[in-house]
N, C-alpha and C. Protein backbone atom coordinates (compact mmCIF):
# COMPACT_ATOMS: atom_id res chain seq x y z
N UNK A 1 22.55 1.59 -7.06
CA UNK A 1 21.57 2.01 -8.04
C UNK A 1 20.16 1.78 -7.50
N UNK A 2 19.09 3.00 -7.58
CA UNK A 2 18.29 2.65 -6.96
C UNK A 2 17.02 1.79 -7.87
N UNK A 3 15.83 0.89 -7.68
CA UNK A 3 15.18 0.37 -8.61
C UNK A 3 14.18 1.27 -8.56
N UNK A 4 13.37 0.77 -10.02
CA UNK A 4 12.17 1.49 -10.09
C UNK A 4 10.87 0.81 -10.03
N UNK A 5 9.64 1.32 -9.20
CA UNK A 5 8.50 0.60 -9.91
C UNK A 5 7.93 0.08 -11.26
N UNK A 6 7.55 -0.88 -11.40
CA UNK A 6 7.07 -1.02 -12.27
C UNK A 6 5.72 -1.68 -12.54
N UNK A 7 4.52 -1.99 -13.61
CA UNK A 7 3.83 -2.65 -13.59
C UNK A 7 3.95 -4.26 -13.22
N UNK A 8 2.91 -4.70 -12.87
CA UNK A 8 3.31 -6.27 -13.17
C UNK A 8 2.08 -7.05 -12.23
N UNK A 9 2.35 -8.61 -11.71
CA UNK A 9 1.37 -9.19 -12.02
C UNK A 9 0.95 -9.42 -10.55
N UNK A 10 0.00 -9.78 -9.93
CA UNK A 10 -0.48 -10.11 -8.82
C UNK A 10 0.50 -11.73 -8.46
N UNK A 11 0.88 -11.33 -7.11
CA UNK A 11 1.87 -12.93 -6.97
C UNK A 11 1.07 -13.68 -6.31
N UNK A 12 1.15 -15.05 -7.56
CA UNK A 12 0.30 -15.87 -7.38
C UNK A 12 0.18 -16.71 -5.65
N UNK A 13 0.75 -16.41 -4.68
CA UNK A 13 0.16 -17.09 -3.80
C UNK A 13 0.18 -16.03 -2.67
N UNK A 14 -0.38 -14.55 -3.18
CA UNK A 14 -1.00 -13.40 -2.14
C UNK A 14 -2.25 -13.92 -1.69
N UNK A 15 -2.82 -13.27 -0.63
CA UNK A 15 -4.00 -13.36 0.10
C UNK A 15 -4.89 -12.53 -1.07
N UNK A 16 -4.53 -11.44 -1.72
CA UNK A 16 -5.11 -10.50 -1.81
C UNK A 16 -6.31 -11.26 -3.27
N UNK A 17 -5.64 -12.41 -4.30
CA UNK A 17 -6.14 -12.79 -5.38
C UNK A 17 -7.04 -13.46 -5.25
N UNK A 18 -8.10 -13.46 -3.33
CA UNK A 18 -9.43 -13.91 -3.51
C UNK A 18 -10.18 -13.14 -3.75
N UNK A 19 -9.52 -11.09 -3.65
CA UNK A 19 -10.71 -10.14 -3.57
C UNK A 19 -10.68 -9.78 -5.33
N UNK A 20 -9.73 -10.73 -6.00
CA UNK A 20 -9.80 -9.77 -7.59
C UNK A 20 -11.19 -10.11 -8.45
N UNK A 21 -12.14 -11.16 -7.95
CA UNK A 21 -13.22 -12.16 -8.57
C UNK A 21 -14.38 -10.53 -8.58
N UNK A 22 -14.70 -10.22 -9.95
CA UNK A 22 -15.78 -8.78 -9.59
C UNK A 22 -14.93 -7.62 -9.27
N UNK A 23 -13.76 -7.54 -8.92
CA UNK A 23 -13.73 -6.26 -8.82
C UNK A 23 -13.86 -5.40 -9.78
N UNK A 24 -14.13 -3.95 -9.39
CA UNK A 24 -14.03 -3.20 -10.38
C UNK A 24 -13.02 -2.78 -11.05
N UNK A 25 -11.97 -2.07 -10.19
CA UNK A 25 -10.32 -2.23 -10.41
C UNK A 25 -9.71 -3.05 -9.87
N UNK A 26 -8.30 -3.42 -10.81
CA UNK A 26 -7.17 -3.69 -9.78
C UNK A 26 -5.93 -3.53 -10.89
N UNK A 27 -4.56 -3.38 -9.87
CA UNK A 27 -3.89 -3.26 -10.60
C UNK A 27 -2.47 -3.70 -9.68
N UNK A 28 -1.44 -3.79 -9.84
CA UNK A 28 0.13 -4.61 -9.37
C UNK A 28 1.22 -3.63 -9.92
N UNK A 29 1.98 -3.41 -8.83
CA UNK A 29 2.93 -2.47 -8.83
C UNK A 29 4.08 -3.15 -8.12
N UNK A 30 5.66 -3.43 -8.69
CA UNK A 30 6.49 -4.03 -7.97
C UNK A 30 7.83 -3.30 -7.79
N UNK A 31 8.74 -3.58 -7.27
CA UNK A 31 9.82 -3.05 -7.07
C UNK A 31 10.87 -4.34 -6.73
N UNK A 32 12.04 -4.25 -7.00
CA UNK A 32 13.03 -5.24 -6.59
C UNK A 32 13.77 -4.28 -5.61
N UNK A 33 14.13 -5.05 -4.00
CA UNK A 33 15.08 -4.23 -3.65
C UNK A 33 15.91 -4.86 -2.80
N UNK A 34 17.09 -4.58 -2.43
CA UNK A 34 17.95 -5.34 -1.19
C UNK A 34 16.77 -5.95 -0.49
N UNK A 35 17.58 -7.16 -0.04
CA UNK A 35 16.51 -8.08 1.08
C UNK A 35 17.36 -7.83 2.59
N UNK A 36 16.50 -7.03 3.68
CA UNK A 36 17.26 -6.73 4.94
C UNK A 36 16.61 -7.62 5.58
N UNK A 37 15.93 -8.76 5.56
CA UNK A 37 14.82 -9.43 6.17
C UNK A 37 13.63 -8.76 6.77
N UNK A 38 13.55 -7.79 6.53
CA UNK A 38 12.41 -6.86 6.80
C UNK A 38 10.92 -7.69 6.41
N UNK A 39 9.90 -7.54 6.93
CA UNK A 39 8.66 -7.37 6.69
C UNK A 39 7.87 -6.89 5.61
N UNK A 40 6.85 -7.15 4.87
CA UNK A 40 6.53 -6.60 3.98
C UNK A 40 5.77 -5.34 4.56
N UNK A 41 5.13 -5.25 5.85
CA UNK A 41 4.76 -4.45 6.59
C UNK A 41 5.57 -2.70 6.73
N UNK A 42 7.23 -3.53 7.32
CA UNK A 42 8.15 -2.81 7.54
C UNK A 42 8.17 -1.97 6.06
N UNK A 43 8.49 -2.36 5.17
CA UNK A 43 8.46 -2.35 3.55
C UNK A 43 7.74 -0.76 3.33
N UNK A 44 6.13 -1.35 3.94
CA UNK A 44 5.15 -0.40 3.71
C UNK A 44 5.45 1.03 4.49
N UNK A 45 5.73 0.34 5.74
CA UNK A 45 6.16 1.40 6.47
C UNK A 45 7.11 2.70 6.43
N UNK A 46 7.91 2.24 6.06
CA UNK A 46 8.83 2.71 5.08
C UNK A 46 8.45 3.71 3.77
N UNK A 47 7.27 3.12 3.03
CA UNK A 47 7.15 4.07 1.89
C UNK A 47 6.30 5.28 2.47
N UNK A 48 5.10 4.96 3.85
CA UNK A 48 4.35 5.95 4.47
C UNK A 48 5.38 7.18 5.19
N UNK A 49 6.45 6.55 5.67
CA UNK A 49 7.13 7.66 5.93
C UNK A 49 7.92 8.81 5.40
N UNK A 50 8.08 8.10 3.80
CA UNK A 50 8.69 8.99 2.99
C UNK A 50 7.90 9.25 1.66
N UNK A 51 6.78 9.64 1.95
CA UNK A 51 5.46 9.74 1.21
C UNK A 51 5.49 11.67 0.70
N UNK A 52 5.70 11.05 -0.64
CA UNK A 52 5.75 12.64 -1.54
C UNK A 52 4.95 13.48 -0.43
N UNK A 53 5.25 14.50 -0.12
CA UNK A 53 4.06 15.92 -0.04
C UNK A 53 3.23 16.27 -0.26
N UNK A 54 3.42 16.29 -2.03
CA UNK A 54 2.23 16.46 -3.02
C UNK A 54 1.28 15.25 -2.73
N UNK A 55 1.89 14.40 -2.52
CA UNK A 55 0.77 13.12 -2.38
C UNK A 55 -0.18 13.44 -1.15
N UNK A 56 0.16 13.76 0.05
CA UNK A 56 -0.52 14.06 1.40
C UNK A 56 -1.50 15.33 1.26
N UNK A 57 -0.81 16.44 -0.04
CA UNK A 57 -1.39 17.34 -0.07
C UNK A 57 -3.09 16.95 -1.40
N UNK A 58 -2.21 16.47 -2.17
CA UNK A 58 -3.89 15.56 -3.20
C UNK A 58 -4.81 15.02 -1.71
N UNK A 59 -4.48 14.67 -0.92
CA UNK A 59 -5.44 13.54 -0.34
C UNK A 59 -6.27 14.53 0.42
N UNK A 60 -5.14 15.64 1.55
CA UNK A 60 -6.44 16.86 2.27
C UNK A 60 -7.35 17.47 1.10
N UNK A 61 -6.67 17.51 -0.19
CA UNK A 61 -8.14 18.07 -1.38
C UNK A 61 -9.09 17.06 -1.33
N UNK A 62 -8.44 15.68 -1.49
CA UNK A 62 -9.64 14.76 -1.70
C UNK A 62 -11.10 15.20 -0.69
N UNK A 63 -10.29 14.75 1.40
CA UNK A 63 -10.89 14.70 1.64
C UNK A 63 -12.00 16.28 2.02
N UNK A 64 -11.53 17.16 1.81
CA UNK A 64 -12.39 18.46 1.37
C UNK A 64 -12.99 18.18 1.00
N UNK A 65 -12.98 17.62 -0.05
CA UNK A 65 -13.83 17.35 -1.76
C UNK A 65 -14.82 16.57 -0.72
N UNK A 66 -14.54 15.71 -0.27
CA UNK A 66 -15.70 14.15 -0.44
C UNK A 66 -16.21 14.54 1.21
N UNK A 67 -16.27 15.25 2.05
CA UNK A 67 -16.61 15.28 2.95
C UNK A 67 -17.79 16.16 3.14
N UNK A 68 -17.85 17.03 1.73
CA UNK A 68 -19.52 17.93 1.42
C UNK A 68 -20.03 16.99 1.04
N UNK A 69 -19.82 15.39 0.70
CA UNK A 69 -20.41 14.90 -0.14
C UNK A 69 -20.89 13.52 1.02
N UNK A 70 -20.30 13.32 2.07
CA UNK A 70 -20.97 12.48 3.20
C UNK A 70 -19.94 11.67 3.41
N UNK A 71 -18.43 11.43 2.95
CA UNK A 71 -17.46 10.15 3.19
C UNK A 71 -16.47 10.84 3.92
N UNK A 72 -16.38 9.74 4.04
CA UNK A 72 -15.14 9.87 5.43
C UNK A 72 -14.07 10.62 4.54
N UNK A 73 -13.34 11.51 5.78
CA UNK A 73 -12.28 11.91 5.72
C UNK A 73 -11.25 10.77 5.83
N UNK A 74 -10.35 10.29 5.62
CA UNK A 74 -9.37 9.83 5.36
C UNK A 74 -7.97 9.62 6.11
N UNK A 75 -7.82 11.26 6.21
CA UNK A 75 -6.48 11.75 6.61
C UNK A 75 -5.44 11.74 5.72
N UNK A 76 -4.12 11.93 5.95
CA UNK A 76 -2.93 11.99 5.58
C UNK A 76 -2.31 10.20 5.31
N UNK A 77 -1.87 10.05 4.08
CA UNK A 77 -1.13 8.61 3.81
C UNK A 77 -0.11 8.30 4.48
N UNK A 78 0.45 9.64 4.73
CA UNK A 78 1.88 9.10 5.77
C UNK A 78 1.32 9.34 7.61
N UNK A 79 0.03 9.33 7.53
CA UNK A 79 -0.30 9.27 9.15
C UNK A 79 0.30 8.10 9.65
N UNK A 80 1.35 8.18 10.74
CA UNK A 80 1.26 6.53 11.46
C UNK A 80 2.31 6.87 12.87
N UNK A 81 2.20 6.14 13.91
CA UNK A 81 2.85 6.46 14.66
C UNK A 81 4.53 5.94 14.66
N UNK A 82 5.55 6.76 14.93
CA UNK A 82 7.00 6.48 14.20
C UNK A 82 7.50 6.00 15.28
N UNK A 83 7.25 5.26 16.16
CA UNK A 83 7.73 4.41 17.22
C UNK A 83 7.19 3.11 17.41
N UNK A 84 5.91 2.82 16.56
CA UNK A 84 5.73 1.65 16.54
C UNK A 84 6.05 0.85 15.62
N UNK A 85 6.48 -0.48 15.60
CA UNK A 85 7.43 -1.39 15.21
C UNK A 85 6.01 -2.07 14.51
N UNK A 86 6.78 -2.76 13.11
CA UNK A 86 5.43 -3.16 12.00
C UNK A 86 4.81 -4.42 12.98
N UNK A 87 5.96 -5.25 13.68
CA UNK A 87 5.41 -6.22 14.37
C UNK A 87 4.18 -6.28 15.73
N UNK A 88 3.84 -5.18 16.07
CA UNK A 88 3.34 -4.70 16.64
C UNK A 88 1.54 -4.38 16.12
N UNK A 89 1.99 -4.43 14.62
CA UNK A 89 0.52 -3.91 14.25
C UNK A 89 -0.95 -5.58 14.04
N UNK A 90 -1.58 -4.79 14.68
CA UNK A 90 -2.82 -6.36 14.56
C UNK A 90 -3.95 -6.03 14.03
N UNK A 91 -4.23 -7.06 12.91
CA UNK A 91 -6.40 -6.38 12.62
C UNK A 91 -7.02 -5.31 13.30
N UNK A 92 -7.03 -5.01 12.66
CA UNK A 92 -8.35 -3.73 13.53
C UNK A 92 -7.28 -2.20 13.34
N UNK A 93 -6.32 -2.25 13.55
CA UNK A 93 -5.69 -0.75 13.79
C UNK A 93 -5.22 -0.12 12.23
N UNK A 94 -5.01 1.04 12.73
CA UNK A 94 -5.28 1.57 11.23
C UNK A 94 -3.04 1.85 10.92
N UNK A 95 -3.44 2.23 10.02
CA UNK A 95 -1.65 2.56 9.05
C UNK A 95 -1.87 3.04 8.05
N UNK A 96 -1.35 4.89 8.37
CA UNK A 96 -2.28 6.04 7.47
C UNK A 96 -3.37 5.93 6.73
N UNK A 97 -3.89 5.34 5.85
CA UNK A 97 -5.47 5.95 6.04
C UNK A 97 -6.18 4.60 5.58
N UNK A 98 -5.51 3.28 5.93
CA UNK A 98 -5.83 2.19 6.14
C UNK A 98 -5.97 1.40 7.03
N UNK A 99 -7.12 0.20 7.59
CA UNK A 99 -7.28 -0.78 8.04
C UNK A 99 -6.14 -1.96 8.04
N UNK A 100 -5.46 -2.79 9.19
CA UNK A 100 -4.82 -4.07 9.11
C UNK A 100 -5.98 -4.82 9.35
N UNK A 101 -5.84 -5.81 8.11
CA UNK A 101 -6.74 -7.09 7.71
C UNK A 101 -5.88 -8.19 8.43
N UNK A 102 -4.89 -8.44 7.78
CA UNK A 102 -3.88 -9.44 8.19
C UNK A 102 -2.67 -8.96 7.74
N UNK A 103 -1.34 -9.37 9.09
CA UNK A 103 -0.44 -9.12 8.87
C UNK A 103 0.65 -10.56 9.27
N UNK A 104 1.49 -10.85 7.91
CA UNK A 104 2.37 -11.79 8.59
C UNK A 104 3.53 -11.00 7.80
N UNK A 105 5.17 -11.99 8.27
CA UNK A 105 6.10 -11.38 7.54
C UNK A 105 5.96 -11.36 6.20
N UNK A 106 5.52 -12.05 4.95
CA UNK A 106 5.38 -11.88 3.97
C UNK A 106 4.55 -10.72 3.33
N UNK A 107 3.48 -10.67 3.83
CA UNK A 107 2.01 -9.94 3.19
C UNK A 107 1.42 -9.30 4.60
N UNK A 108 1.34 -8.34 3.65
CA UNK A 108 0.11 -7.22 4.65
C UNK A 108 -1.10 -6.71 3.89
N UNK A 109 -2.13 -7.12 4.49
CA UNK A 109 -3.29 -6.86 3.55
C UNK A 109 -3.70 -5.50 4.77
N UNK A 110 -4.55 -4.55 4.08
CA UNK A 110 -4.76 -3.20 4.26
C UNK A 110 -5.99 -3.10 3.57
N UNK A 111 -7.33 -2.35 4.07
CA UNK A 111 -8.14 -2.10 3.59
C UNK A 111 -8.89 -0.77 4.08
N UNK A 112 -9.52 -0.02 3.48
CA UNK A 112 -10.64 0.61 3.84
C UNK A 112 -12.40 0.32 2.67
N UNK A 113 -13.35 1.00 4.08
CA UNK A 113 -14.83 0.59 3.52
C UNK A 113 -15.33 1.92 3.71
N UNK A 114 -15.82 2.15 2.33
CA UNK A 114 -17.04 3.37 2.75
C UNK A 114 -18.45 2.77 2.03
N UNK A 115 -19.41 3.69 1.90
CA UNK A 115 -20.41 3.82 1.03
C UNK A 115 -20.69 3.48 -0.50
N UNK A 116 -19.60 3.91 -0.61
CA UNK A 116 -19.79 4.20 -2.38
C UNK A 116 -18.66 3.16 -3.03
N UNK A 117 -17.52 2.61 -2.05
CA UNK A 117 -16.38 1.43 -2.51
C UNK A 117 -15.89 0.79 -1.36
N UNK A 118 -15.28 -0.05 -1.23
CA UNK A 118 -14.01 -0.63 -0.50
C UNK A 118 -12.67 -0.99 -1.73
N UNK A 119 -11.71 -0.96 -0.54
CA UNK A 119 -10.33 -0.49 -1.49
C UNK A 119 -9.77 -1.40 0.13
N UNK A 120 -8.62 -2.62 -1.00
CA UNK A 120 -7.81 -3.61 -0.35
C UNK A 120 -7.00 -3.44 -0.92
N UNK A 121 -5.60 -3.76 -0.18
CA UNK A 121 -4.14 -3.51 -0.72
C UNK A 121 -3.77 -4.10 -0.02
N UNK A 122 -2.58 -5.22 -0.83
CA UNK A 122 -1.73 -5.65 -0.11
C UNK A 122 -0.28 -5.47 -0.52
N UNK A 123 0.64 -5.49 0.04
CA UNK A 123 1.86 -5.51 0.12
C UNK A 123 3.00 -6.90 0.62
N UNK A 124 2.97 -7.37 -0.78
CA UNK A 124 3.53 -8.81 -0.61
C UNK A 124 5.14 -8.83 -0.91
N UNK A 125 5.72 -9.21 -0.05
CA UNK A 125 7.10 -9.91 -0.01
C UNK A 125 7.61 -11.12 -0.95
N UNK A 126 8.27 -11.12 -1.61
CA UNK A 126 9.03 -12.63 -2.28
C UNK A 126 10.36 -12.09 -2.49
N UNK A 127 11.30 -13.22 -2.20
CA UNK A 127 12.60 -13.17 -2.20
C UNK A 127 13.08 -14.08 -3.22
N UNK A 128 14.37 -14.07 -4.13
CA UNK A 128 15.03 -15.42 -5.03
C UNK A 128 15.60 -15.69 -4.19
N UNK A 129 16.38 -17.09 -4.72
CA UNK A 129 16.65 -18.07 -4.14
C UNK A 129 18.04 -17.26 -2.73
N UNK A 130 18.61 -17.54 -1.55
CA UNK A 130 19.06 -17.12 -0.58
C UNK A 130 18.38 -15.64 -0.23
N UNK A 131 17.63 -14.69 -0.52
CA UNK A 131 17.32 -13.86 -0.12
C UNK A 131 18.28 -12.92 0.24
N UNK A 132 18.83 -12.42 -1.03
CA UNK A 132 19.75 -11.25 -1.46
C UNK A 132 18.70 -10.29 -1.81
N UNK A 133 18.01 -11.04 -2.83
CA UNK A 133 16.80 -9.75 -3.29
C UNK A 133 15.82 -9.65 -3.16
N UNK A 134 14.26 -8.77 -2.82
CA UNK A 134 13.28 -9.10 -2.77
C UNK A 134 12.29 -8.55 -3.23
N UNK A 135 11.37 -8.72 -3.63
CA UNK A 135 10.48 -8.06 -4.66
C UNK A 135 8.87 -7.78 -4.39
N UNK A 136 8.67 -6.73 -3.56
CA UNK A 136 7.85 -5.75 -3.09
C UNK A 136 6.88 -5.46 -4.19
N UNK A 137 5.31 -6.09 -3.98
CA UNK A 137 4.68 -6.14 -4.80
C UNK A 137 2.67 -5.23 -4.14
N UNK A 138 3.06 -4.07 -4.45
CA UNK A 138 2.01 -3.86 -3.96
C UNK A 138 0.71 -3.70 -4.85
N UNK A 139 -0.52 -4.54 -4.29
CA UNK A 139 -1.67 -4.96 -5.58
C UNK A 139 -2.88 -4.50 -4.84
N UNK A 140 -3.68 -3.04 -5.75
CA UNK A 140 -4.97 -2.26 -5.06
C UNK A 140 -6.04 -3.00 -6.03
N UNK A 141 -6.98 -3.66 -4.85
CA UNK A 141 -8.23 -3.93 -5.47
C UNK A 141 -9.43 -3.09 -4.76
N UNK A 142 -10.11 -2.81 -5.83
CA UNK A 142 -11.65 -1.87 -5.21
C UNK A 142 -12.62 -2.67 -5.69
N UNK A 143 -13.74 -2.72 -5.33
CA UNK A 143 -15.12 -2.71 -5.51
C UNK A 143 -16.06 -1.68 -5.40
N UNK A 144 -16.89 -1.29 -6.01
CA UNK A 144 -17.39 -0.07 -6.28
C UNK A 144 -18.91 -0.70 -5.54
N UNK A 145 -19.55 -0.23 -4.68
CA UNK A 145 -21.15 0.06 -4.33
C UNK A 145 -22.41 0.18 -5.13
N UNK A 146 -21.77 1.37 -5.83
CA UNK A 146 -23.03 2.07 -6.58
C UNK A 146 -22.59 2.91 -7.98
N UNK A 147 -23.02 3.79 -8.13
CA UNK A 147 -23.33 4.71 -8.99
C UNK A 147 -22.22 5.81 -9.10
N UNK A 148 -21.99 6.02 -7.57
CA UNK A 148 -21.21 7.14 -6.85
C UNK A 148 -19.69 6.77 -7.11
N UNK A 149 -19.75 5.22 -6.59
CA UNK A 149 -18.35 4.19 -6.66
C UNK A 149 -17.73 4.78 -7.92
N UNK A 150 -18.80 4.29 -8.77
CA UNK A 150 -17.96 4.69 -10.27
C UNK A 150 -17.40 5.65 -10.69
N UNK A 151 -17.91 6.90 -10.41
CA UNK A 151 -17.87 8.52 -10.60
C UNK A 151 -17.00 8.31 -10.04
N UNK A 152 -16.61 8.42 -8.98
CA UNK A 152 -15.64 8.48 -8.05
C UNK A 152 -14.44 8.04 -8.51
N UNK A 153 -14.56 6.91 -9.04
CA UNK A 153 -13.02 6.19 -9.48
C UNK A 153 -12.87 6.99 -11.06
N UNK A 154 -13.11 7.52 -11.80
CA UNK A 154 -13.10 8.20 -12.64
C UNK A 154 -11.78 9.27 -12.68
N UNK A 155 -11.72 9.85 -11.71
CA UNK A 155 -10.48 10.73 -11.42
C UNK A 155 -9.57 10.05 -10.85
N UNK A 156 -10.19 8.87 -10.11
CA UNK A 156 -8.91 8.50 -9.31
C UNK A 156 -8.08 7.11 -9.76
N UNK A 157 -8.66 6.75 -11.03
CA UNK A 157 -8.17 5.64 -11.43
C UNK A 157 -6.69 5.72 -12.22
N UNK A 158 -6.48 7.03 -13.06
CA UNK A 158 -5.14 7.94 -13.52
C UNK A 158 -4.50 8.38 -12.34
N UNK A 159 -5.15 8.90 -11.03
CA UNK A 159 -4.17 9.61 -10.12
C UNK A 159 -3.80 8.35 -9.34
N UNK A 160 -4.32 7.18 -9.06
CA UNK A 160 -3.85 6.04 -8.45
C UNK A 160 -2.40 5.33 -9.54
N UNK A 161 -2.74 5.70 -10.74
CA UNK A 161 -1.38 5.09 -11.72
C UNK A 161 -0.16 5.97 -11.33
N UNK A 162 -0.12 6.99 -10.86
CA UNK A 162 0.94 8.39 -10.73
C UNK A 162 1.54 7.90 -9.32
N UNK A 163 0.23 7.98 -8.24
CA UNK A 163 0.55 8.09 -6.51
C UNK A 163 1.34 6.79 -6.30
N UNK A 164 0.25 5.92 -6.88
CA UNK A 164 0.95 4.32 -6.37
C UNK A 164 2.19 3.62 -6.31
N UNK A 165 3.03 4.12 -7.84
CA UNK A 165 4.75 4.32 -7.95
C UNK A 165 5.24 5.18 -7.14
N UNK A 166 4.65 5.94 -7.21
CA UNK A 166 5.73 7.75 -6.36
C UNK A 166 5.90 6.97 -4.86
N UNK A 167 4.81 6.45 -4.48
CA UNK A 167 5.19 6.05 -3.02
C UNK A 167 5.69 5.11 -2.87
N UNK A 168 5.73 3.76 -4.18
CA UNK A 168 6.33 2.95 -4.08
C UNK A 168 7.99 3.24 -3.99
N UNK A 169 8.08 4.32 -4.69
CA UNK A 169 9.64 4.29 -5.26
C UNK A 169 10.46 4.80 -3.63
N UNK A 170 9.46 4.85 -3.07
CA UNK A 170 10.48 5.17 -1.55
C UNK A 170 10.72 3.68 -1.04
N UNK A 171 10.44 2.78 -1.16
CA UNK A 171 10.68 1.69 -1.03
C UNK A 171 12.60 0.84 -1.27
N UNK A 172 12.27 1.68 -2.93
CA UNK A 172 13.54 1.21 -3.07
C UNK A 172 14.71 2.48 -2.88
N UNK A 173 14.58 2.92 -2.47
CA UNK A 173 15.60 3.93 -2.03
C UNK A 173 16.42 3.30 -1.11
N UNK A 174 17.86 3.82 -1.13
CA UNK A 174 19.00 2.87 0.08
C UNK A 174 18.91 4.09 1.51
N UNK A 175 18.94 3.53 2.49
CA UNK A 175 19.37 4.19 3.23
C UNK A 175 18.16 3.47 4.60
N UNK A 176 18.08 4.69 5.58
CA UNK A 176 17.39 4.34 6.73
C UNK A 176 15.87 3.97 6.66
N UNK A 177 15.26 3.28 7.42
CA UNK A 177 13.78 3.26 7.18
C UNK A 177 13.38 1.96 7.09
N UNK A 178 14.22 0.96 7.12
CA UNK A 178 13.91 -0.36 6.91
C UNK A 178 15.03 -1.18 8.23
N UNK A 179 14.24 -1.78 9.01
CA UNK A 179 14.84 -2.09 10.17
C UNK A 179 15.71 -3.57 9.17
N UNK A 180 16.95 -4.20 10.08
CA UNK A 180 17.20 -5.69 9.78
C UNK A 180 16.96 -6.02 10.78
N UNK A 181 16.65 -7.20 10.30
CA UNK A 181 16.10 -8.38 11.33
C UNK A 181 17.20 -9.25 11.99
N UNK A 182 17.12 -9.98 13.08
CA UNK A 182 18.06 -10.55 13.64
C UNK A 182 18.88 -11.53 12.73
N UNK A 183 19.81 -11.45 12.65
CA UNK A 183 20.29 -12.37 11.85
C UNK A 183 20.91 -12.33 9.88
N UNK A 184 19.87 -11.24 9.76
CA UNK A 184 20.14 -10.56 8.20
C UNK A 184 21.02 -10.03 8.48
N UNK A 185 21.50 -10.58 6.55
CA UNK A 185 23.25 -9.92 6.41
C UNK A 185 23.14 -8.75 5.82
């Protein structure tokens, strides 16, 4: 049976609950799913690769849209290279149309910065007790700049409630896309 996203709460010992102080948004999206000992990275990786259509196709409108207007293009959410291994990824390099802040096996924090906002996401790991199950918690915080910030999040604060499950829910899907780790049963 596959799980579904759902709302829920920022886990209390993410990296991500020093950027929630001021933000403008934020919000927590979780999923329960088999524990393969995977990465929360791997996790992510996983949902970029099986990233709705429609979702890749909203984002080339976005960046149309916002690129008469002076911001960066973006790219595609499921941009990433499919031979590199999550362990592999370090600060500084990007994973579709995000920045690695920090990556350990638990949590992967992800960010981008423009003009008008910055937008952090992380993707946190927790397992119950033996790690049968684990519960994939991904939490978007923004800060808005200016004037523009705001406008801006206006449309995208409803289409972030829609995108943010849809891509989560590839997460919990069974099948390929999630490496095991040495030793996972």
């Amino acid at each position: 049976m596959q799980s579904l996203p759902y709302q829920s709460q920022v886990p209390l010992n993410s990296a991500i609950s020093t950027y929630i102080p001021a933000a403008y948004f934020y919000d927590a999206t979780s999923i329960s799913v088999d524990d393969s000992g995977a990465s929360a990275l791997d996790f992510f990786l996983k949902a970029l690769r099986e990233t709705p259509t429609w979702v890749d196709l909203l984002m080339s409108a976005r960046n149309q849209v916002v690129s008469l207007l002076g911001l960066k293009n973006l790219g595609k959410l499921s941009r990433l290279d499919p031979d590199k291994p999550a362990s592999a990824y370090v600060a500084g390099e990007r994973v579709g149309i995000f920045t690695v802040i920090m990556n350990s096996d638990g949590e992967v924090l992800l960010g981008d910065k423009d003009r008008h906002l910055d937008v952090t996401l992380s993707v946190h790991k927790s397992c119950d007790v033996g790690c049968a199950q684990a519960t994939i918690t991904v939490t978007t915080v923004v800060h808005v700049h200016n004037w523009f910030g705001r406008l801006y999040m206006l449309p995208v604060t409803p289409m972030h409630r829609v995108i943010g499950p849809a891509v989560l829910r590839a997460i919990g899907k069974p099948g390929s896309g999630i490496p095991k780790k040495q030793g996972a049963a």
